[in-house]
N, C-alpha and C. Protein backbone atom coordinates (compact mmCIF):
# COMPACT_ATOMS: atom_id res chain seq x y z
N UNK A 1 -37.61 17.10 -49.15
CA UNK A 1 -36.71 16.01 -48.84
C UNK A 1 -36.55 15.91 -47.34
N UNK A 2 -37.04 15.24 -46.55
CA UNK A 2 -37.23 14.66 -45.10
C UNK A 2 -36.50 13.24 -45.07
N UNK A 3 -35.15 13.18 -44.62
CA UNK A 3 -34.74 11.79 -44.29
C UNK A 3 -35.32 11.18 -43.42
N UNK A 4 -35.28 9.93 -43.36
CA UNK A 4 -35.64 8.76 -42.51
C UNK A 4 -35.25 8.85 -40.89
N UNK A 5 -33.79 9.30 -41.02
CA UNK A 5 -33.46 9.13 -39.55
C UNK A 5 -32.44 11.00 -39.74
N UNK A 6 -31.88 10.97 -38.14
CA UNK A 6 -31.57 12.65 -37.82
C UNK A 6 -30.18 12.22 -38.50
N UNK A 7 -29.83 12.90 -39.07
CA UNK A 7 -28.07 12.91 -39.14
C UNK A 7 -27.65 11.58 -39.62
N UNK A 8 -27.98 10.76 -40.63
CA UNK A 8 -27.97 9.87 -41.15
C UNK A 8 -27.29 9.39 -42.79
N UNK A 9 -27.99 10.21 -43.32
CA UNK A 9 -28.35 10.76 -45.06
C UNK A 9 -27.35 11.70 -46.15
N UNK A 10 -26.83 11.51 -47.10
CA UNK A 10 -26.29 12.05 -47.85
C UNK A 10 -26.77 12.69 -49.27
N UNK A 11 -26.81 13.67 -49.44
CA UNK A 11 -27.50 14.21 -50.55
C UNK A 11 -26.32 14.22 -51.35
N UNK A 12 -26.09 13.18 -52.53
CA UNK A 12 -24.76 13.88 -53.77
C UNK A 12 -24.17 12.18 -53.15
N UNK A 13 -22.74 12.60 -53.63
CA UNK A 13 -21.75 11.61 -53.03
C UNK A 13 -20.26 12.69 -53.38
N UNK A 14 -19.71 11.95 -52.86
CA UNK A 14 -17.68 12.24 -53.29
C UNK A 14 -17.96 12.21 -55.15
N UNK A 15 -18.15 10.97 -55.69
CA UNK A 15 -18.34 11.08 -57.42
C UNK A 15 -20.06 11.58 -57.87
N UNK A 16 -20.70 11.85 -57.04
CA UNK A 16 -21.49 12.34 -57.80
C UNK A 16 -22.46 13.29 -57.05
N UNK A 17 -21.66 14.71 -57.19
CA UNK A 17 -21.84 16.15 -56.62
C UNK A 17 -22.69 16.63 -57.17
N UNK A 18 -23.71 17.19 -56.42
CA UNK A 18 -24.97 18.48 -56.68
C UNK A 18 -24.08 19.58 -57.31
N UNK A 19 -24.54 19.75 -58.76
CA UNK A 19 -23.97 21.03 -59.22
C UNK A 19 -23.99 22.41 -58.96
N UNK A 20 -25.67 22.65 -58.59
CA UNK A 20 -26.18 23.72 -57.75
C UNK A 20 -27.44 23.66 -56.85
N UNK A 21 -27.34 24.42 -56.03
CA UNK A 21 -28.86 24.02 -55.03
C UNK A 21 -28.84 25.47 -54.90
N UNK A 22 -30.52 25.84 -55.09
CA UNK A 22 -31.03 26.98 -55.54
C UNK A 22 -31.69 26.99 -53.91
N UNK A 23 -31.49 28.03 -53.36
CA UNK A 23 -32.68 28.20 -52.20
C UNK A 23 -33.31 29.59 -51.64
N UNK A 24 -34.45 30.09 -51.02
CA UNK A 24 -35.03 31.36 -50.84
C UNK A 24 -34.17 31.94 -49.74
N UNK A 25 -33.78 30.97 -48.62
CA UNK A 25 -32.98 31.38 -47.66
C UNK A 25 -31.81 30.27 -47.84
N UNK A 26 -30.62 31.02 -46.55
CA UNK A 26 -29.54 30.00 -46.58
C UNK A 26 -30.05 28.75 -45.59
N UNK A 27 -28.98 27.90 -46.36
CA UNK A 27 -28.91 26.54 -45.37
C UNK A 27 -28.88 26.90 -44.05
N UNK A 28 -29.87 26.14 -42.55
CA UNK A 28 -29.77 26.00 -41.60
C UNK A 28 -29.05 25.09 -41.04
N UNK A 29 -27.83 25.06 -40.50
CA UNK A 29 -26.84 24.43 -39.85
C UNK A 29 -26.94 23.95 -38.56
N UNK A 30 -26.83 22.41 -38.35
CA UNK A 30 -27.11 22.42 -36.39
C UNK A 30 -25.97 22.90 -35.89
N UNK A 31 -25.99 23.40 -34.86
CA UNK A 31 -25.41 24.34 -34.05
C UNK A 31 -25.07 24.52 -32.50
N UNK A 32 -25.95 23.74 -32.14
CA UNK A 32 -26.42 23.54 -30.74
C UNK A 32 -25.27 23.24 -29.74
N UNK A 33 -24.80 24.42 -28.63
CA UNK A 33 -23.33 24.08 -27.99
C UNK A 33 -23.80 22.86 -27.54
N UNK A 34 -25.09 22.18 -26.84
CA UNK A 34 -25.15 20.90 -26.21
C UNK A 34 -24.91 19.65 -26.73
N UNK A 35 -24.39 20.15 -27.88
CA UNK A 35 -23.97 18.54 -29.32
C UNK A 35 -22.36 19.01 -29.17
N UNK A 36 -22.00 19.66 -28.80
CA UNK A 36 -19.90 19.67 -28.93
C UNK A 36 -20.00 19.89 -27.58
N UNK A 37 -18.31 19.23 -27.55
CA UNK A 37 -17.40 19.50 -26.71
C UNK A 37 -16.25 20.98 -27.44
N UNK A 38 -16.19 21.37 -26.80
CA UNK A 38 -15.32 23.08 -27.67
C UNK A 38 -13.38 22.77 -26.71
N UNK A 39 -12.70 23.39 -27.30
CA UNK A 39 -11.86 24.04 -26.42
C UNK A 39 -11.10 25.03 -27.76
N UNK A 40 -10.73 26.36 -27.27
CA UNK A 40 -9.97 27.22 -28.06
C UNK A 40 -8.74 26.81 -29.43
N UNK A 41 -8.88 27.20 -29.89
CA UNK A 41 -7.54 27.10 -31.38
C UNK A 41 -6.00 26.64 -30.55
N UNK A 42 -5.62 26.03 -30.83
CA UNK A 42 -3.84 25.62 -30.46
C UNK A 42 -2.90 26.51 -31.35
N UNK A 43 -1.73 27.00 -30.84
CA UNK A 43 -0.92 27.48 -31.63
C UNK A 43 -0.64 27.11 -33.12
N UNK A 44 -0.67 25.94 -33.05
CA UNK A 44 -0.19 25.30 -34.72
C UNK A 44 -2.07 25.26 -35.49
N UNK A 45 -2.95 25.34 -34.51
CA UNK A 45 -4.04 25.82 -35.59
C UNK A 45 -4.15 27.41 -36.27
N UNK A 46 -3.60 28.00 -35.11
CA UNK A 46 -3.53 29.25 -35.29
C UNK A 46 -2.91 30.02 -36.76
N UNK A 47 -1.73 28.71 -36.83
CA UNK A 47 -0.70 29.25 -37.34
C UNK A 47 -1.20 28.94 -39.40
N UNK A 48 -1.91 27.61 -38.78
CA UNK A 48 -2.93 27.06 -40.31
C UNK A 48 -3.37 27.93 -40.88
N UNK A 49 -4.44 28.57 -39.72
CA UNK A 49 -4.99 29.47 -40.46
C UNK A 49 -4.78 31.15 -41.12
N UNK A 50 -3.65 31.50 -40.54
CA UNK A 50 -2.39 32.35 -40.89
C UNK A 50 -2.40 31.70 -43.14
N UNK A 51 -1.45 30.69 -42.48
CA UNK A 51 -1.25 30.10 -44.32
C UNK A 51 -2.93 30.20 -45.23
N UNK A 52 -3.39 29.42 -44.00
CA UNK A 52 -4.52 29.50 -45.29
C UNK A 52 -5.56 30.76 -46.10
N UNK A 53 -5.43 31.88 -45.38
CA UNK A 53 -5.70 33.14 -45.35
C UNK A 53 -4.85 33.54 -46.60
N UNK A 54 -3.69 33.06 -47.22
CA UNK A 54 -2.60 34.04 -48.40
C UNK A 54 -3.51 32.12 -49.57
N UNK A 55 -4.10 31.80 -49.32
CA UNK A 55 -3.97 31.18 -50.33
C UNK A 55 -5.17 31.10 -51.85
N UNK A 56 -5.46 31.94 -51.57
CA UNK A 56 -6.66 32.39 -52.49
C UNK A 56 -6.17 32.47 -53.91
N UNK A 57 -7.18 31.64 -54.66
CA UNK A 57 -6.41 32.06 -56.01
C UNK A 57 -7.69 31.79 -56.84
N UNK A 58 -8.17 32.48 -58.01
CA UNK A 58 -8.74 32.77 -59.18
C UNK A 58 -8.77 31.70 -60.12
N UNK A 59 -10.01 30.78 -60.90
CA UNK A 59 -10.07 29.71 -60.98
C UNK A 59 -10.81 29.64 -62.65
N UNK A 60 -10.42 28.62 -63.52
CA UNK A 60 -11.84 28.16 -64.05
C UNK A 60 -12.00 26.72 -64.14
N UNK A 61 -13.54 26.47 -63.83
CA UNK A 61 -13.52 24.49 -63.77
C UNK A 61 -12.71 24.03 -65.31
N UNK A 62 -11.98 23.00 -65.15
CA UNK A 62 -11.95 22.41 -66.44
C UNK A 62 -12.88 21.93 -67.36
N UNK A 63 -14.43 21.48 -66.83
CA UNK A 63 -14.97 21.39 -67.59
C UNK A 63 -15.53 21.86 -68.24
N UNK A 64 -15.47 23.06 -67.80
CA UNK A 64 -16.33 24.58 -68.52
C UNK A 64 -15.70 25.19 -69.44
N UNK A 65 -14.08 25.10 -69.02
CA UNK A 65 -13.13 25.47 -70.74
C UNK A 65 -13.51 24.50 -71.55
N UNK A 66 -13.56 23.23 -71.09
CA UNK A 66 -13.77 22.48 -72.33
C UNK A 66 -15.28 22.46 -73.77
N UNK A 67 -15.86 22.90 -72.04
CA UNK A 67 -17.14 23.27 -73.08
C UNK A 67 -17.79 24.50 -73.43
N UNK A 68 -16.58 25.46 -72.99
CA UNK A 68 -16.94 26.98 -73.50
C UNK A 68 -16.20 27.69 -73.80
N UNK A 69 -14.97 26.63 -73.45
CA UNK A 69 -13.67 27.72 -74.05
C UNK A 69 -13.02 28.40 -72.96
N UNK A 70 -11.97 29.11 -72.67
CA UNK A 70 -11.25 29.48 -71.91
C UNK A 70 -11.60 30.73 -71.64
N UNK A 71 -12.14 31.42 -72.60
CA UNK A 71 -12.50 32.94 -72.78
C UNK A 71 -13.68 33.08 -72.47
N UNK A 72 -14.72 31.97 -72.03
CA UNK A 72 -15.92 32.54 -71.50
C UNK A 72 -16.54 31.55 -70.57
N UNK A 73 -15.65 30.35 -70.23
CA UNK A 73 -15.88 29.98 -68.93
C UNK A 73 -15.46 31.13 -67.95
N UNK A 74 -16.81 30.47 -66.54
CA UNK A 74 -16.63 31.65 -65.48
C UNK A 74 -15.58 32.10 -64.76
N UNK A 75 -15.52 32.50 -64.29
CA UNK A 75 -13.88 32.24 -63.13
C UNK A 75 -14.78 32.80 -61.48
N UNK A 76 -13.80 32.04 -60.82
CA UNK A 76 -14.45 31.60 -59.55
C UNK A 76 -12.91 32.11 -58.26
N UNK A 77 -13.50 32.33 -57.30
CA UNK A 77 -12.47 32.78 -56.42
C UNK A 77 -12.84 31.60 -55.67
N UNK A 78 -11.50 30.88 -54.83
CA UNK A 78 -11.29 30.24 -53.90
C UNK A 78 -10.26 29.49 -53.55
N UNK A 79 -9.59 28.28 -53.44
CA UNK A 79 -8.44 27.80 -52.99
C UNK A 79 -8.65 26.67 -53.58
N UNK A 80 -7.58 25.64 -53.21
CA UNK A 80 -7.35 23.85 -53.65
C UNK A 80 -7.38 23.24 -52.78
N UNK A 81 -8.19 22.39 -52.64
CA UNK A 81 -7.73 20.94 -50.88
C UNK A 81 -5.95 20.61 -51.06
N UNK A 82 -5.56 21.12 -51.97
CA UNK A 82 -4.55 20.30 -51.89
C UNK A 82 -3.19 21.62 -50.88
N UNK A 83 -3.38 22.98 -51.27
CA UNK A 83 -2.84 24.30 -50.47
C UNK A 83 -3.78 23.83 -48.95
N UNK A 84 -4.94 23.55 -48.69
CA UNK A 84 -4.95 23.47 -47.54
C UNK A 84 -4.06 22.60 -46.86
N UNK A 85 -4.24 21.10 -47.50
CA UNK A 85 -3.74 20.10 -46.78
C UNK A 85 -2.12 20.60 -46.77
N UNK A 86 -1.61 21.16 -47.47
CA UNK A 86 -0.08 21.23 -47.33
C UNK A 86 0.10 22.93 -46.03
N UNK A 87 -0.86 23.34 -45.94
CA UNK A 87 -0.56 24.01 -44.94
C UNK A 87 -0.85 23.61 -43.70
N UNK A 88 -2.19 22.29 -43.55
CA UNK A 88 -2.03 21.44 -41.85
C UNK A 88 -0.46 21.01 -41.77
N UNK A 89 0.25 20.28 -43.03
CA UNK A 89 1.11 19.52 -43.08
C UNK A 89 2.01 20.18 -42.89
N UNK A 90 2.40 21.69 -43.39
CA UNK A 90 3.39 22.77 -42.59
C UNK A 90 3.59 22.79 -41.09
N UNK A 91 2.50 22.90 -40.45
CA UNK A 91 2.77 22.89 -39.57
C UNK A 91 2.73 21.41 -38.46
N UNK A 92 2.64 20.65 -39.11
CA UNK A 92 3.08 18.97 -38.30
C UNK A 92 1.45 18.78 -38.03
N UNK A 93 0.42 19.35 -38.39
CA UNK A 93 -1.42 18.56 -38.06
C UNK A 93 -1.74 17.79 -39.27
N UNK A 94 -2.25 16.84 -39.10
CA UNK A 94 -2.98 16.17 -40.03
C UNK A 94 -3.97 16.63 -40.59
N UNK A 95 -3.98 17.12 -41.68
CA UNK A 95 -5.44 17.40 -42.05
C UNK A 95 -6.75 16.66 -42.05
N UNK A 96 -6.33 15.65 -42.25
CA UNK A 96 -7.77 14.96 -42.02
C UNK A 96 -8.20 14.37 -40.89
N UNK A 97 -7.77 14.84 -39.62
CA UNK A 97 -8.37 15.06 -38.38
C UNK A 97 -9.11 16.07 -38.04
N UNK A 98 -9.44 17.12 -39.27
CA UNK A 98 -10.23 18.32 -39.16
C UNK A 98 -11.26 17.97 -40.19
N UNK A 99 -12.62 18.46 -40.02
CA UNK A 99 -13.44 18.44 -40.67
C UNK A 99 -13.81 18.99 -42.22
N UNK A 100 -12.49 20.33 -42.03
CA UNK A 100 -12.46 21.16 -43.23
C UNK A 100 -12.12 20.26 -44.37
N UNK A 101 -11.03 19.31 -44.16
CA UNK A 101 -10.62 18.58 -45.45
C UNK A 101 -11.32 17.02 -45.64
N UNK A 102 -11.68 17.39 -46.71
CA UNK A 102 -12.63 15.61 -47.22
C UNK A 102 -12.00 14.49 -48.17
N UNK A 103 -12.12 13.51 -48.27
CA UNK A 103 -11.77 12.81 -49.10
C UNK A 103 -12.49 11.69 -49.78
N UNK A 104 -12.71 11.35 -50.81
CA UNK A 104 -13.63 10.44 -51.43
C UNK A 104 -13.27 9.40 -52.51
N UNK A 105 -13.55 8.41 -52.07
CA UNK A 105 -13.25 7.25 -53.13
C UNK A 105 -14.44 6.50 -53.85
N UNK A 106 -14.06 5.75 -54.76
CA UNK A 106 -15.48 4.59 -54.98
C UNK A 106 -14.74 3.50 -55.95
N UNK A 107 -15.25 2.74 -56.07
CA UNK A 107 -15.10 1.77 -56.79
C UNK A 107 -15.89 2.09 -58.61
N UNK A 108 -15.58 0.98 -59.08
CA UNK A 108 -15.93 1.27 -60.44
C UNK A 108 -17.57 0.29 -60.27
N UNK A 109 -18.13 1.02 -60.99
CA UNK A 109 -19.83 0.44 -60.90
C UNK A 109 -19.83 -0.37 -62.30
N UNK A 110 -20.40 -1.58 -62.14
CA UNK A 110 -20.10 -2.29 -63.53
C UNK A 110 -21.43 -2.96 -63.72
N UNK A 111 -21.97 -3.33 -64.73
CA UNK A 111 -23.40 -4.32 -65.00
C UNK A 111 -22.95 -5.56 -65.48
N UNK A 112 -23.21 -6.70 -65.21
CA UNK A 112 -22.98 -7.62 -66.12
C UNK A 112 -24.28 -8.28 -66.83
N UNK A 113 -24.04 -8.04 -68.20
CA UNK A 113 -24.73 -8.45 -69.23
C UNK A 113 -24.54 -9.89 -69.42
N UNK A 114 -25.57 -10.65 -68.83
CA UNK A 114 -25.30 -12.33 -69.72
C UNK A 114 -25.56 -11.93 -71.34
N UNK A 115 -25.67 -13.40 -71.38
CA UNK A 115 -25.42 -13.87 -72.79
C UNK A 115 -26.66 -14.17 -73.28
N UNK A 116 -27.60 -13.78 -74.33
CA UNK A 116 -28.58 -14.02 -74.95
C UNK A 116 -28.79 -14.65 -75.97
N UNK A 117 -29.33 -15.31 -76.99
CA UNK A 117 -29.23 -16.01 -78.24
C UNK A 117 -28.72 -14.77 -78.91
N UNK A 118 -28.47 -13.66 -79.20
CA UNK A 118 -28.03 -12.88 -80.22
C UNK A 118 -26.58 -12.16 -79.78
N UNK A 119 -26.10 -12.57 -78.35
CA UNK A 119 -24.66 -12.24 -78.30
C UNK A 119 -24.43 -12.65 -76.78
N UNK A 120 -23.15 -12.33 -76.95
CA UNK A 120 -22.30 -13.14 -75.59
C UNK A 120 -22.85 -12.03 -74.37
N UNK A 121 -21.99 -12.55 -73.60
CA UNK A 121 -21.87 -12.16 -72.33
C UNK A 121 -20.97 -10.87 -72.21
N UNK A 122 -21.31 -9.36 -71.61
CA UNK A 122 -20.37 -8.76 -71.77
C UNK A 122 -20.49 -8.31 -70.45
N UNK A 123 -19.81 -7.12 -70.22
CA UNK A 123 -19.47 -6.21 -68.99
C UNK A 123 -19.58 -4.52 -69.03
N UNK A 124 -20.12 -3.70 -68.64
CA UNK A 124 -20.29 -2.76 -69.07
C UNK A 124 -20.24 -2.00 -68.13
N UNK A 125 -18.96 -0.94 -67.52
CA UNK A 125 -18.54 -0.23 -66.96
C UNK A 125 -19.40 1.14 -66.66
N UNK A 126 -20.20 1.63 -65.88
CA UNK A 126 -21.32 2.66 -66.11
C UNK A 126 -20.32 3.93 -65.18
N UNK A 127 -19.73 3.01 -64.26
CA UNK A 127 -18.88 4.61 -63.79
C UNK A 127 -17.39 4.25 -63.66
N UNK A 128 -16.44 4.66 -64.02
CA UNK A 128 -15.08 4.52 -63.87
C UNK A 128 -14.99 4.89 -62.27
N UNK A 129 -13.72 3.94 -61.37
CA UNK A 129 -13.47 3.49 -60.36
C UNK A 129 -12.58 5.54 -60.21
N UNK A 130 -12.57 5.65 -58.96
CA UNK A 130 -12.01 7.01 -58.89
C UNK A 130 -11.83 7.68 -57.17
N UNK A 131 -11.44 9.23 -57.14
CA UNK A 131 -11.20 9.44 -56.30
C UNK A 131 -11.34 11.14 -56.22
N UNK A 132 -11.53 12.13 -54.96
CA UNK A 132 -11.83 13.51 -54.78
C UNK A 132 -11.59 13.89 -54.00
N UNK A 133 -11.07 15.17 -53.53
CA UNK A 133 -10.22 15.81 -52.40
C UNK A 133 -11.31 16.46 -52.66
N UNK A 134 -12.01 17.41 -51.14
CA UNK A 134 -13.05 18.31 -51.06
C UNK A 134 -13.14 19.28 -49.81
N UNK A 135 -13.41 20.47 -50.09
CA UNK A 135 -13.26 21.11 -48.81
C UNK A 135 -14.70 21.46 -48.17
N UNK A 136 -15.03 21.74 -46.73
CA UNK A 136 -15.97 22.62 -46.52
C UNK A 136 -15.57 23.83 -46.35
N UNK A 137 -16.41 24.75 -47.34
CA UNK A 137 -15.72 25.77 -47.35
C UNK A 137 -16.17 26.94 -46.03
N UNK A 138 -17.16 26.55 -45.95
CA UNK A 138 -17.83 27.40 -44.65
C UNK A 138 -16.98 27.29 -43.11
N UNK A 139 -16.64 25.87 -43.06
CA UNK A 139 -15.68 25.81 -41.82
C UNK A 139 -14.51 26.40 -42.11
N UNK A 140 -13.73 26.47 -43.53
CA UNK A 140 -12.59 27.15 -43.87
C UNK A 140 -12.58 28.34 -43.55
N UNK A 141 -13.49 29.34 -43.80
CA UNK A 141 -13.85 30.61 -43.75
C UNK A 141 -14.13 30.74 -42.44
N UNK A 142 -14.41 30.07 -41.73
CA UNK A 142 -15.02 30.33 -40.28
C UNK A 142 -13.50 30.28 -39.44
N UNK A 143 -12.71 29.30 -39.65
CA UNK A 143 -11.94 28.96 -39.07
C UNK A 143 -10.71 29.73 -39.61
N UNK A 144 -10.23 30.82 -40.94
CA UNK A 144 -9.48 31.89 -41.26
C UNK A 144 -9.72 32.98 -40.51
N UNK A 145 -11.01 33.30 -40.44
CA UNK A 145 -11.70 34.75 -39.65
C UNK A 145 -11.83 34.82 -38.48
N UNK A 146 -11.49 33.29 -37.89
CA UNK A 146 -11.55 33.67 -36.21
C UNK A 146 -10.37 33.05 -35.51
N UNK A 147 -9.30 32.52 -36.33
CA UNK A 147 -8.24 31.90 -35.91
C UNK A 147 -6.76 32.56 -36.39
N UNK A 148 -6.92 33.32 -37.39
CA UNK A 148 -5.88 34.09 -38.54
C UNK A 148 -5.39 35.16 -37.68
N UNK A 149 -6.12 35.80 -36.90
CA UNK A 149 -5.79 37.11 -36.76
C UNK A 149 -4.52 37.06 -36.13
């Protein structure tokens, strides 16, 4: 998979997430100090990442109880966008002036079916209209372990 243009392209969406991506090595990340401007953590980031460090909690997807039951869906360690965002919001930052917290909307995707000699005209809804809070979790972790202490 080679996109068209550098930094352009989305693999997945907000409603429709890669479940897993299998790879020999890890993802290569650009990195390059000559693409940022930097300056050090601010007190009230500091203090974020303090909260967000106690917020770890033990998980199972809902859709996996549903389809395996409670007793043998997996369980997963990690947090909620929603404990992050209320800990920018503790301390007076917006969360979504940081990269860590995402947000995603879409509209509802619909077909319209004319009308043929054997039936009318209908409408046929293929994705319900919706919405997703999302974290990166790598900047989360990056930004607990070097801002928390």
């Amino acid at each position: 998979l080679v996109p068209g243009a550098d930094n352009a392209y989305n693999h997945g969406s907000g409603a429709l997430a890669i479940k897993q991506i299998y790879t020999n090595n890890s993802v290569i990340v650009t990195s390059d100090g000559r693409l940022k401007t930097a300056r050090p953590y601010n007190t009230k980031e500091r203090a974020v990442a303090r909260r967000c460090r106690d917020l770890g909690i033990v998980y199972q997807w809902n859709d996996s109880i549903a389809q395996k039951g409670a007793d043998r869906a997996r369980m997963h360690f990690g947090t909620t966008v929603q404990s992050v965002i209320a800990a920018f919001e503790a301390e007076g930052l917006d969360p979504f002036r940081y990269g860590v917290v995402c947000y995603d909307e879409w509209q509802a995707e619909v077909i319209e079916h004319p009308a043929i000699e054997t039936r009318e005209a209908y409408t046929e809804t293929v994705r319900e209209a919706g919405n997703r809070y999302s974290l990166r979790l790598d900047q989360l972790a990056w930004f607990v372990a070097t801002a928390g202490a």
